[in-house]
Protein backbone atom coordinates (compact mmCIF):
# COMPACT_ATOMS: atom_id res chain seq x y z
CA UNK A 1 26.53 -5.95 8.95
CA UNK A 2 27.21 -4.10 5.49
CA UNK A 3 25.20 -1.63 5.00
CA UNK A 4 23.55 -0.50 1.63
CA UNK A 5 25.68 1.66 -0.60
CA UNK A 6 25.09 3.54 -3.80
CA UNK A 7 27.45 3.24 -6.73
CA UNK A 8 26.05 4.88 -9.57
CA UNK A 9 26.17 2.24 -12.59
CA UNK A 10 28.33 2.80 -15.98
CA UNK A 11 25.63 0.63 -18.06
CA UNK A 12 22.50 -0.45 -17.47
CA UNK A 13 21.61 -2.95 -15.27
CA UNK A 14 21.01 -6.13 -15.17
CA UNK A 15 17.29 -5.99 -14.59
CA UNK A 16 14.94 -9.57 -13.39
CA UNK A 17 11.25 -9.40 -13.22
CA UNK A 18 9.89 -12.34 -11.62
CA UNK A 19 6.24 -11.81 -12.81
CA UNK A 20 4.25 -10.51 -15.84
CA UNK A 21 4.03 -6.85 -15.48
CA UNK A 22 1.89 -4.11 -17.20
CA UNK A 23 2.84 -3.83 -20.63
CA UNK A 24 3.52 -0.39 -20.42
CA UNK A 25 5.83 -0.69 -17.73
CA UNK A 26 7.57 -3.92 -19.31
CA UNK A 27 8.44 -1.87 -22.36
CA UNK A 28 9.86 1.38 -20.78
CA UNK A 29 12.14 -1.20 -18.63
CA UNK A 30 13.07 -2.83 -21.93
CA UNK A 31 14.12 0.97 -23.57
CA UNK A 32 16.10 1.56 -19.83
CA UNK A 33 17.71 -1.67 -18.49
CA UNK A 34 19.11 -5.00 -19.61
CA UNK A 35 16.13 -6.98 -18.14
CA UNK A 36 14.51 -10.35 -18.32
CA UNK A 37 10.69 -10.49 -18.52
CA UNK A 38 8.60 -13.09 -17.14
CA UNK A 39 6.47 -13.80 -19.87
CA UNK A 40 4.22 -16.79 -19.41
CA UNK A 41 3.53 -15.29 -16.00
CA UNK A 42 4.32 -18.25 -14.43
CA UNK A 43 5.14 -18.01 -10.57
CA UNK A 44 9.24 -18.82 -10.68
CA UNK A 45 10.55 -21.72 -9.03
CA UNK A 46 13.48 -21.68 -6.36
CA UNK A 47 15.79 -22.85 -9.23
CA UNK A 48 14.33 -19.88 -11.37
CA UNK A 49 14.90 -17.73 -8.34
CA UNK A 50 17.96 -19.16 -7.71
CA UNK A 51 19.23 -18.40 -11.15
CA UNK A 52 17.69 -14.99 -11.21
CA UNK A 53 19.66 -13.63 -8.17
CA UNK A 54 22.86 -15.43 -9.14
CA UNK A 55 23.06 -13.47 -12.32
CA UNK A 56 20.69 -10.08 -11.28
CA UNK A 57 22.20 -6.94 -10.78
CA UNK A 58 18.46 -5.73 -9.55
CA UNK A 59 15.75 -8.24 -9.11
CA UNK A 60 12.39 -7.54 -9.70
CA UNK A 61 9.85 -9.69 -7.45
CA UNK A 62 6.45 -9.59 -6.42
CA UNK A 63 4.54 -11.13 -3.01
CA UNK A 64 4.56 -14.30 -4.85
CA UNK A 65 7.85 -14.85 -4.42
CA UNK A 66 9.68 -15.96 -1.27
CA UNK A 67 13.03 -14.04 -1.03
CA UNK A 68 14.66 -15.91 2.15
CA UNK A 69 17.89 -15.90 3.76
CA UNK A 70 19.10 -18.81 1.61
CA UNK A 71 18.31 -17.47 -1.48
CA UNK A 72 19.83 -14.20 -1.04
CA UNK A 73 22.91 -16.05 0.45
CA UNK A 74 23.01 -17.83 -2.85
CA UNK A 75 22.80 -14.68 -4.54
CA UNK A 76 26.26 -13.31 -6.83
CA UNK A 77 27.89 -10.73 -5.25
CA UNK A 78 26.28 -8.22 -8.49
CA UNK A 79 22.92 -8.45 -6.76
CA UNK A 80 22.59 -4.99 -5.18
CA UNK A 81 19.21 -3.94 -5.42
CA UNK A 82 15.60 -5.92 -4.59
CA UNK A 83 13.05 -3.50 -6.08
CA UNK A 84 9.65 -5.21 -5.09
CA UNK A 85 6.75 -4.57 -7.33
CA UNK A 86 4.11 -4.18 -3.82
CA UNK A 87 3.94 -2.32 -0.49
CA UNK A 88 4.43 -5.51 1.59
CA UNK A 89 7.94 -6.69 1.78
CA UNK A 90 6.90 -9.83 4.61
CA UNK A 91 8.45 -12.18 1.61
CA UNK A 92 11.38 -10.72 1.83
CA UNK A 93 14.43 -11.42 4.65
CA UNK A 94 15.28 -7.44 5.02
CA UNK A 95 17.91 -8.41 8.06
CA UNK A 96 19.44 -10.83 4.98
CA UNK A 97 19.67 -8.42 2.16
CA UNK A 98 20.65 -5.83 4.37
CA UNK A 99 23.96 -8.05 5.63
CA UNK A 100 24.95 -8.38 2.07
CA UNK A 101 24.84 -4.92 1.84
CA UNK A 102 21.08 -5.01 -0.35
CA UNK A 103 19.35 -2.07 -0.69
CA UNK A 104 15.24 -2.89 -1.01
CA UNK A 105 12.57 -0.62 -2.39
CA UNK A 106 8.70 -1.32 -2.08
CA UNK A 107 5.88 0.55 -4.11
CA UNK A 108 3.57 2.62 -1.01
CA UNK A 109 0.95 5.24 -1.16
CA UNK A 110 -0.49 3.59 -4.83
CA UNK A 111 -2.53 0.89 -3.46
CA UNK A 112 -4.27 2.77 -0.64
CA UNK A 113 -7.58 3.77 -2.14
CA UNK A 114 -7.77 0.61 -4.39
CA UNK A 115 -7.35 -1.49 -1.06
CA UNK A 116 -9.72 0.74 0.84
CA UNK A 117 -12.36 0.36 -2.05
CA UNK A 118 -12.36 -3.44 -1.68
CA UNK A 119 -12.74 -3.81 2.03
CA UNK A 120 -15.23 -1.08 1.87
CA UNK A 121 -16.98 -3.38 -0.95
CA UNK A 122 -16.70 -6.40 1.23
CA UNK A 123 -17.99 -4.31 4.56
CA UNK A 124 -21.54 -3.90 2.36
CA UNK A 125 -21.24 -7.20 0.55
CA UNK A 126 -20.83 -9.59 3.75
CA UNK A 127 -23.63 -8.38 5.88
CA UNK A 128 -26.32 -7.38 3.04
CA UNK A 129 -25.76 -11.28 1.26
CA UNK A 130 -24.47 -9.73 -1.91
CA UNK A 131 -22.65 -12.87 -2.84
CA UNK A 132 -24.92 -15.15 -1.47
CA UNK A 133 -27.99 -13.60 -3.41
CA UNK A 134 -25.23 -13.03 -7.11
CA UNK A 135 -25.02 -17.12 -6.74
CA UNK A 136 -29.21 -17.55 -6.03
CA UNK A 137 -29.76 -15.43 -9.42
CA UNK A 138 -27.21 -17.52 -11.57
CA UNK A 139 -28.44 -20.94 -10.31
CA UNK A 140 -31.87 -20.11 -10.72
CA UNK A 141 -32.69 -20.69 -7.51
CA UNK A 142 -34.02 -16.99 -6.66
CA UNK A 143 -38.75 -17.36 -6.57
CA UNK A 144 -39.04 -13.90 -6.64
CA UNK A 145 -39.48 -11.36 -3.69
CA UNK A 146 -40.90 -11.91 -0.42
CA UNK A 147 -41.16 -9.86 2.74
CA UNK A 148 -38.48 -11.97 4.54
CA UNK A 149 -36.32 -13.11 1.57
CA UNK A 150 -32.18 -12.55 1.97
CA UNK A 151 -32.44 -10.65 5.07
CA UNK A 152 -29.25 -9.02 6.04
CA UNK A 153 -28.18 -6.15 7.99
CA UNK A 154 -27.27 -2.43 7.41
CA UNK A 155 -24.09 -1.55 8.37
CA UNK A 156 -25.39 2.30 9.37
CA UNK A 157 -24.57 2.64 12.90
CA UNK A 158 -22.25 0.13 13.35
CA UNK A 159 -19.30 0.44 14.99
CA UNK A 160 -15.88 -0.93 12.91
CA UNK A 161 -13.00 -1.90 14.19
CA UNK A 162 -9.79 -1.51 12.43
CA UNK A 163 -6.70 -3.65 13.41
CA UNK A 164 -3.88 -1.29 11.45
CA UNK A 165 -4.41 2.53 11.40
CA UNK A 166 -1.66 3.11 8.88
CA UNK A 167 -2.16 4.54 5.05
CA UNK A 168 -5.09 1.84 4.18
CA UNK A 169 -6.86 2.04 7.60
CA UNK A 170 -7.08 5.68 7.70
CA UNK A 171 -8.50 5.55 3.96
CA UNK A 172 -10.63 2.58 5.00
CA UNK A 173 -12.15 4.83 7.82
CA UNK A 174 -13.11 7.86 5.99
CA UNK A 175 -14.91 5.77 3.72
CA UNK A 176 -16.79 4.02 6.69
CA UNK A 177 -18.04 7.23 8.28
CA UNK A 178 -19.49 8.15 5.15
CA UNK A 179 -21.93 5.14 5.47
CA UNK A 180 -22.57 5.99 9.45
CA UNK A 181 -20.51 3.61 11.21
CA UNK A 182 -18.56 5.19 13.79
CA UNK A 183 -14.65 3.86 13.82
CA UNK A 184 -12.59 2.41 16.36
CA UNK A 185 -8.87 1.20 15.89
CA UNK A 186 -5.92 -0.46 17.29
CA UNK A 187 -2.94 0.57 16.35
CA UNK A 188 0.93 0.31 18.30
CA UNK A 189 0.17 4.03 18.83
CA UNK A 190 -2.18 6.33 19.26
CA UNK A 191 -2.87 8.63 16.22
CA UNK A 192 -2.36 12.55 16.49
CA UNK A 193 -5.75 14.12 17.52
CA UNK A 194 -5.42 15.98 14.05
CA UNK A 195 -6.37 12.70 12.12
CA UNK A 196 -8.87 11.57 14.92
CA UNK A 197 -10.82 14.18 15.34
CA UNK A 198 -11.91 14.00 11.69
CA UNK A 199 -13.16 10.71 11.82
CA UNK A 200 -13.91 10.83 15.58
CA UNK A 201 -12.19 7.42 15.80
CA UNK A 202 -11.51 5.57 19.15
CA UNK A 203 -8.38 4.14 19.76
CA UNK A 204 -8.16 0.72 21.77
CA UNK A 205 -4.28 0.15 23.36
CA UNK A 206 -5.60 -3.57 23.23
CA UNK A 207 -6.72 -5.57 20.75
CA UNK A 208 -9.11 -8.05 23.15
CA UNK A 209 -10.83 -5.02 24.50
CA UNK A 210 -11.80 -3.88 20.66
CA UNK A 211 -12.80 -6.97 19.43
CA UNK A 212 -15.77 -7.73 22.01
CA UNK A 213 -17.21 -4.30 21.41
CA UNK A 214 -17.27 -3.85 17.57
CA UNK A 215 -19.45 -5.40 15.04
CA UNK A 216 -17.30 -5.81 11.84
CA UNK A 217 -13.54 -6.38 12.05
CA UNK A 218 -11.36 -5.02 9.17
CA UNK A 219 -7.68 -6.04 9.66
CA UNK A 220 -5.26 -3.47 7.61
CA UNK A 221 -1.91 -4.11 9.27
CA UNK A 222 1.43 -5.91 8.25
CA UNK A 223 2.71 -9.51 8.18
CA UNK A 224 5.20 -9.41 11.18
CA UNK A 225 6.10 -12.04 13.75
CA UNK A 226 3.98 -10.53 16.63
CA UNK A 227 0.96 -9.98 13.68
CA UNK A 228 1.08 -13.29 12.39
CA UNK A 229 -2.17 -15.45 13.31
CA UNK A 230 -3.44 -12.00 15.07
CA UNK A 231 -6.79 -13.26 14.57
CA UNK A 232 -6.71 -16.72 16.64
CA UNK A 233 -9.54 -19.09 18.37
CA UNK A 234 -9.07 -16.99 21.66
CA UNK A 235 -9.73 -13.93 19.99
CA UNK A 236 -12.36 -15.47 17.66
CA UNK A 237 -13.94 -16.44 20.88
CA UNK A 238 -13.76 -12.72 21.93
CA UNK A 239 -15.61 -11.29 18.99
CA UNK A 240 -19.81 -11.10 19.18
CA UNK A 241 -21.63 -13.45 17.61
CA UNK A 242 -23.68 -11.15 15.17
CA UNK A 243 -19.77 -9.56 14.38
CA UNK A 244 -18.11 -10.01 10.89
CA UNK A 245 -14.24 -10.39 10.03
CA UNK A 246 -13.16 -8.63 6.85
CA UNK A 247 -9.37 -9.42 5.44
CA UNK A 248 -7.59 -7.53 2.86
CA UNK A 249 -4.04 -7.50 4.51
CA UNK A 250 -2.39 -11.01 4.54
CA UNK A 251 -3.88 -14.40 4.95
CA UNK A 252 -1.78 -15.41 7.67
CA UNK A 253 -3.28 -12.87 9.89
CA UNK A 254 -6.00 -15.34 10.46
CA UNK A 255 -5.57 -18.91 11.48
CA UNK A 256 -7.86 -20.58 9.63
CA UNK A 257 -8.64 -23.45 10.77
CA UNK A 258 -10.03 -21.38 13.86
CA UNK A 259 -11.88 -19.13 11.57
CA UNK A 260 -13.95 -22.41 10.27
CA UNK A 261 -14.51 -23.50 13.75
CA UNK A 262 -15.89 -20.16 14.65
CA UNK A 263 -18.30 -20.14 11.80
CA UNK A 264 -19.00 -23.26 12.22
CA UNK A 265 -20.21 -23.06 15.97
CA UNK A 266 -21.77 -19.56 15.30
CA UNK A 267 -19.27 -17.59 17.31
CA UNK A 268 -19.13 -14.76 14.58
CA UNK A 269 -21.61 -14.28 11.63
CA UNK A 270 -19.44 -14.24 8.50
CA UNK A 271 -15.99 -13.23 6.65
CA UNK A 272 -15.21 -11.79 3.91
CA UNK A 273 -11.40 -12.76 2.62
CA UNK A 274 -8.98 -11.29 -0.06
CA UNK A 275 -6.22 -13.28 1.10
CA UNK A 276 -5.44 -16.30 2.45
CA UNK A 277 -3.16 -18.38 4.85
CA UNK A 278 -1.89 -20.85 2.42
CA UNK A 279 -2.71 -19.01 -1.20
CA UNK A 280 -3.58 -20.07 -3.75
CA UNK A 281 -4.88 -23.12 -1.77
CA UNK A 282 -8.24 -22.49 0.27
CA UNK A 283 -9.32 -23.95 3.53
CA UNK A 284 -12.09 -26.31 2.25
CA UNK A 285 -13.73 -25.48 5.33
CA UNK A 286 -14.53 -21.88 3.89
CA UNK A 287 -15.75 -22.84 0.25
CA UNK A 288 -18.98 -23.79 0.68
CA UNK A 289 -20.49 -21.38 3.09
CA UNK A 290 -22.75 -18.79 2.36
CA UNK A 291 -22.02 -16.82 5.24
CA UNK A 292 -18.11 -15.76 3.37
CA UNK A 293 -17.46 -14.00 0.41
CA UNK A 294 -13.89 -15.45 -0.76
CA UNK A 295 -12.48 -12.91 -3.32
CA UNK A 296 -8.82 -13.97 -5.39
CA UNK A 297 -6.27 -11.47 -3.85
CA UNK A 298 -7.51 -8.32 -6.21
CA UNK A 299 -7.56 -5.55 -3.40
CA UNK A 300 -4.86 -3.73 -5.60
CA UNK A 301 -6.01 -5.14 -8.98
CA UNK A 302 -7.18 -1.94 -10.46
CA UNK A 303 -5.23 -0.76 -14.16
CA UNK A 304 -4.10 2.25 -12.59
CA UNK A 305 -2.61 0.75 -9.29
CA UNK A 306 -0.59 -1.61 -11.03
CA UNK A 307 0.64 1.12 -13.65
CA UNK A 308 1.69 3.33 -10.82
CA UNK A 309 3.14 -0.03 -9.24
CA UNK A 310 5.38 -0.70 -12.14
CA UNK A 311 6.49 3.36 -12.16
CA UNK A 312 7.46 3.61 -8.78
CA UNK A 313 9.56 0.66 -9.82
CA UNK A 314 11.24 1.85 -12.78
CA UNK A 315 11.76 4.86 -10.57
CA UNK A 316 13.44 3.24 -7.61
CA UNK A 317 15.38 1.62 -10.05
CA UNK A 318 17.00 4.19 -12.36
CA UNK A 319 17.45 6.60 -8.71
CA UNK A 320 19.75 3.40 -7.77
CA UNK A 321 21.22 2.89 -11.31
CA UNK A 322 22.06 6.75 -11.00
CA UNK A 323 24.34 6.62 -7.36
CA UNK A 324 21.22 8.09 -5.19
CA UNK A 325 18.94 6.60 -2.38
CA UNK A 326 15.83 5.36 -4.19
CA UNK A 327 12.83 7.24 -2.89
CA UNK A 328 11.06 4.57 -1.78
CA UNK A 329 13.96 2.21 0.20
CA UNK A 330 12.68 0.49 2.96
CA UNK A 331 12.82 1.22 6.60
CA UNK A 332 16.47 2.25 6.98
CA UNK A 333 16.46 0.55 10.66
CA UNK A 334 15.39 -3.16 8.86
């Protein structure tokens, strides 16, 4: 297989972006490269993609955007670079690119407190009814207070358990221990006692054992084959009934159709989601119940994330355009 190689560029490159991008960013890669903005925002088709990567000296995409082995087979033989505006790169083929010698970049360490914020948000909002008791105040519903009205349950003293100890999970968990739950994780390996120790976390080597003894579930790890549907009806099954699943990773963590037939036969309490397993589309299953707060994807939404996003682009991109190894290149083993 070809591996990546880095030719420094004698004009400026032919530049892609598949999505609307802060406006900032848009116009310092309009003073820097010959690029192609998106717009009208709209998601690109495979044609659009197919276009894009047949004339692309550096394409631009985002998560919305599925980057397969046949597209980057179609791709001109000018394609060198796939600078991905996001951490994830599960939409991208890496064993592809990196046979036709494509080097790809991601955007990490930006997103981590933005992400942490929002499952910490959904953590509190899940088990006190936040949602639930938002929607009884707009639809007039709400007769005032009363001793046992929108009952819930403090999260102080409950134990969370993290699926995913990486950047986001470790962020995730020194925000829990602030509110007095203690943390437990699974992770492929065991942290060093120096991270740990600060946030006395317990690590489970298996997943199962975890998931019958916590009482909220916050998964923070990676699309991947072996990661994919992590959270099945077996495992559902596994998880107390009083327990709550929170998801700000990717929806196809969860299978979802098991995650409505869990609610629905009371095996765990309530979800809260960020993502889902066939976005934008929704399990229909999930929309009406009280007991899940559905949010649109907006775990990195914040001004500031998505201005560092479009930086660490720019940046990966001139480091390229310039002969070097961009800073942030993905796993050189992919």
């Amino acid at each position: 297989m070809a591996a990546p190689r880095f030719t420094k560029f004698d004009h400026k490159p032919r530049v892609i972006v598949t999505r609307r991008l802060p406006q900032a960013v848009e116009t310092r890669m309009a003073e820097l490269f010959d690029v192609t903005l998106n717009l009208d925002d709209h998601p690109m088709t495979r044609e659009e993609l197919l276009a894009a990567v047949a004339e692309a000296e550096v394409l631009a995409p985002t998560v919305t955007d599925t980057i397969d082995a046949g597209l980057i087979a179609a791709a001109g033989p000018q394609l060198k670079l796939i600078a991905n505006f996001g951490v994830g790169v599960d939409h991208i083929d890496l064993a592809a690119a990196r046979a036709r010698g494509i080097t790809v970049t991601n955007t990490p360490g930006v997103l981590t407190d933005d992400t942490a914020d929002l499952v910490m948000a959904l953590i509190l909002a899940v088990p006190r009814r936040i949602a639930e008791g938002e929607r009884i105040i707009r639809d007039g519903s709400w007769t005032g207070w009363s001793p046992t009205g929108m009952l819930g349950h403090r999260i102080t003293g409950k134990r969370l358990g993290i699926v995913g100890m990486g950047r986001i999970g470790q962020a995730v968990a020194a925000r829990a221990r602030a509110f007095g739950l203690s943390i437990h994780y699974h992770n492929r390996n065991r942290l060093p006692k120096a991270v740990e120790g600060p946030l006395e976390a317990t690590w489970w080597p298996t997943l199962d054992a975890m998931l019958a003894r916590v009482d909220i579930v916050s998964l923070n790890c990676p699309e991947t084959p072996e990661t994919h549907h992590i959270i099945d009806a077996r495992r559902l099954k596994l998880m107390q009934r009083h327990a709550f699943l929170i998801n700000v990773a990717r929806g196809t963590l969860i299978d979802e159709a098991a995650l409505v037939a869990a609610l629905e036969a009371g095996h765990i309490a309530g979800a809260g989601l960020d993502v889902f397993e066939h976005e934008p589309a929704i399990h229909p299953g999930l929309l009406g119940r009280p007991d899940v707060v559905l949010l649109p994807h907006m775990g990195s939404a914040t001004f500031e994330a998505r201005q560092e996003m479009g930086e660490k682009v720019i940046t990966n991109i001139r480091v390229f355009a310039d002969g070097h190894r961009p800073p942030d290149q993905v796993l050189e083993d992919y």
